[in-house]
Protein backbone atom coordinates (compact mmCIF):
# COMPACT_ATOMS: atom_id res chain seq x y z
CA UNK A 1 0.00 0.00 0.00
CA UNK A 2 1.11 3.40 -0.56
CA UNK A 3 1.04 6.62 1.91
CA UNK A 4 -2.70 6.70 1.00
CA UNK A 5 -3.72 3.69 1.26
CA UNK A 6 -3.76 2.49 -2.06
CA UNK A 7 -2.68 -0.87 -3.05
CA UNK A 8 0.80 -0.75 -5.17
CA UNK A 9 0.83 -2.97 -7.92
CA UNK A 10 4.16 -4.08 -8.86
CA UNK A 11 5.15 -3.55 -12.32
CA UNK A 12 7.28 -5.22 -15.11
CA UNK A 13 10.31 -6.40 -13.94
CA UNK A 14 9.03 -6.60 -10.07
CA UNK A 15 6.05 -7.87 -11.22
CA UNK A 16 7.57 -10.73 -12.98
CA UNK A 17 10.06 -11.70 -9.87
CA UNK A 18 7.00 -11.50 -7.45
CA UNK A 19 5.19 -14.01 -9.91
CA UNK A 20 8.44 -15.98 -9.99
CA UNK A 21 8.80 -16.10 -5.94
CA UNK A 22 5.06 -17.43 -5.88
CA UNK A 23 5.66 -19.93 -8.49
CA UNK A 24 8.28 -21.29 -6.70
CA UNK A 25 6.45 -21.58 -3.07
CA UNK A 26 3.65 -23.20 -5.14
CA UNK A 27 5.85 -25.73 -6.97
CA UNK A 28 5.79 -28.53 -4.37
CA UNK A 29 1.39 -28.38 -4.04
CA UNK A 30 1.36 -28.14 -8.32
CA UNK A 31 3.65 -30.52 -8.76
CA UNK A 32 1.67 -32.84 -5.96
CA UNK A 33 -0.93 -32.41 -7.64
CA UNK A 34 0.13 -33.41 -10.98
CA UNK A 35 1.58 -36.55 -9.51
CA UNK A 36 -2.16 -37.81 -8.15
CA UNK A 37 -3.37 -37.21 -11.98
CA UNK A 38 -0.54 -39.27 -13.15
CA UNK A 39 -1.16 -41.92 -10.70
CA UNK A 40 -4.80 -41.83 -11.07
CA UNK A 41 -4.42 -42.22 -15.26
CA UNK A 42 -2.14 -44.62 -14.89
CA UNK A 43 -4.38 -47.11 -12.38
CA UNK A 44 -7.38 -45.51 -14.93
CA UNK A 45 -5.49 -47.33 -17.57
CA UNK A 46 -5.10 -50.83 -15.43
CA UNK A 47 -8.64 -50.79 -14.66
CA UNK A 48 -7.87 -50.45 -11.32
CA UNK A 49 -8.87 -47.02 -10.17
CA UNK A 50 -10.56 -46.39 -6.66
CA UNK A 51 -13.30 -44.17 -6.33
CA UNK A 52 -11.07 -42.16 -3.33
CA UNK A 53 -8.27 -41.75 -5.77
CA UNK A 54 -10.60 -40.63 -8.45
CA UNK A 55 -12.27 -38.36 -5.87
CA UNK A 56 -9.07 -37.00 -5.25
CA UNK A 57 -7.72 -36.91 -9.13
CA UNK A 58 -11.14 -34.89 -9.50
CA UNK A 59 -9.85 -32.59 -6.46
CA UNK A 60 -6.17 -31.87 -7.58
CA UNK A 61 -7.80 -31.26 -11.55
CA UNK A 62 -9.84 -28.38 -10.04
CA UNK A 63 -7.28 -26.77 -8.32
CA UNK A 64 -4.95 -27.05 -11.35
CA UNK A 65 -7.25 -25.16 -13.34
CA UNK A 66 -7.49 -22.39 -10.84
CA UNK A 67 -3.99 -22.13 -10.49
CA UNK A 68 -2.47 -22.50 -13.78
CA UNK A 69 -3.85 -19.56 -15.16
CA UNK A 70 -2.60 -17.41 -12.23
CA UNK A 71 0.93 -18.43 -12.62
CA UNK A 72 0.47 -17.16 -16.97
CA UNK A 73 0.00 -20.93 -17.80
CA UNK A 74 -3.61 -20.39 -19.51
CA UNK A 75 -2.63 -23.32 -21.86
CA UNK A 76 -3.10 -25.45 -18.55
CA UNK A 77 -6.43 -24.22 -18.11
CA UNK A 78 -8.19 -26.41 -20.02
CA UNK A 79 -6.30 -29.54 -20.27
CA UNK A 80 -7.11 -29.38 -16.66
CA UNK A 81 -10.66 -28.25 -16.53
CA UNK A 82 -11.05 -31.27 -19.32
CA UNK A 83 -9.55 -33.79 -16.91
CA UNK A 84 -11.91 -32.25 -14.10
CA UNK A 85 -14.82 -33.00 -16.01
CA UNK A 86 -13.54 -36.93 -16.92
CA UNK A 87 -13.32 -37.63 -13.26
CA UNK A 88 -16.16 -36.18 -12.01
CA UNK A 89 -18.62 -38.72 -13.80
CA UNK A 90 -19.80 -41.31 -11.36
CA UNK A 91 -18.32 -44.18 -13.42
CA UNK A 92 -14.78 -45.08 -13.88
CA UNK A 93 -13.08 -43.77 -17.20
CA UNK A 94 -13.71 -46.11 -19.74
CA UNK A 95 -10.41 -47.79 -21.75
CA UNK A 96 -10.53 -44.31 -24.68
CA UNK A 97 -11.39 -41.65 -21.28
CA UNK A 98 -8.20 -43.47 -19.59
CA UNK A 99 -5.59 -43.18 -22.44
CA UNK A 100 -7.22 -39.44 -22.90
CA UNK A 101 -6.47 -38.57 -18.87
CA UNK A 102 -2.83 -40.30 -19.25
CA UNK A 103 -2.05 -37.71 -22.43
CA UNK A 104 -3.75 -34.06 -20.42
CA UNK A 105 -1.76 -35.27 -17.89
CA UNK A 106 1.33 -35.74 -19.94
CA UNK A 107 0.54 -31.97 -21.47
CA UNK A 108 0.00 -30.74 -18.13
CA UNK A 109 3.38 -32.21 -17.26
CA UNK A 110 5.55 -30.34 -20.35
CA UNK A 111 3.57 -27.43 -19.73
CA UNK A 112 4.91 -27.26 -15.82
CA UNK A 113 8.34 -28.55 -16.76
CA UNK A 114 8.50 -26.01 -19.46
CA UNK A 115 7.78 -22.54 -16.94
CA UNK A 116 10.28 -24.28 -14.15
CA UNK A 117 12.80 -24.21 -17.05
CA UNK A 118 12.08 -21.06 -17.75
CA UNK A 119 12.48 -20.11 -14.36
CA UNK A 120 15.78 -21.47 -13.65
CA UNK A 121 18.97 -19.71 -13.05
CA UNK A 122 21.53 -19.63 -15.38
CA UNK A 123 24.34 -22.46 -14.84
C-alpha cells in the first residue's frame, strides 16, 4: 500500500520476480498435484482405479485449473478443466477416457516442466 492507502501494484520487472517467488512456493502443491493425476491415469489405464483416488484426481484437476492460469499458464487451463470434467462422472473412465487422462496429464506435465525451465537460473 502506498502513503494513501492504495494498493501498489508491482510492475514489469518486479512484477515478474514476485510471480516468480510465488511460483516457486507453489511448486511442491502443483507438482503434488500433478503426480495424483498421473497416478490416477495410470491405475485408470489398469482398470484399477478407486473411487477415493478418483475423488481426489477430481480434487487436484480443479485446483490445477485455478492455479495454472494465475501463474500465466492459460494453456493449462483447459487440459485441466477437461480432466476435471472426466473424473467427475460417477463411473470409472472407460479404456478411450483413460488413455485421454494419461495424455492431459502428460501436457499438463511439459507445460509445468516447461515454466520451471524457464524459471531457472543460469548455470
Amino acid at each position: 500500500m502506498d502513503s494513501a492507502g492504495q494498493t501498489v501494484i508491482p510492475q514489469g520487472a518486479e512484477f515478474a520476480a514476485a510471480l516468480n517467488r510465488l511460483w516457486s512456493r507453489f511448486l511442491p502443491e502443483i507438482e503434488q498435484r500433478l503426480a495424483v493425476l498421473e497416478s490416477a491415469a495410470a491405475a485408470a489405464t489398469k482398470g484399477t482405479l478407486a473411487p477415493q483416488q478418483q475423488e481426489a484426481a477430481h480434487a487436484a484437476a480443479h485446483k490445477l485449473a485455478g492455479v495454472l492460469g494465475s501463474f500465466g499458464l492459460d494453456g493449462g487451463t483447459s487440459p485441466a478443466r477437461e480432466t476435471e470434467l472426466l473424473y467427475s462422472a460417477q463411473a470409472v473412465p472407460d479404456p478411450g477416457q483413460a488413455q485421454l487422462l494419461v495424455q492431459l496429464a502428460s501436457n499438463l506435465r511439459a507445460l509445468i516442466e516447461t515454466r520451471k525451465q524457464a524459471q531457472a537460473p543460469a548455470q
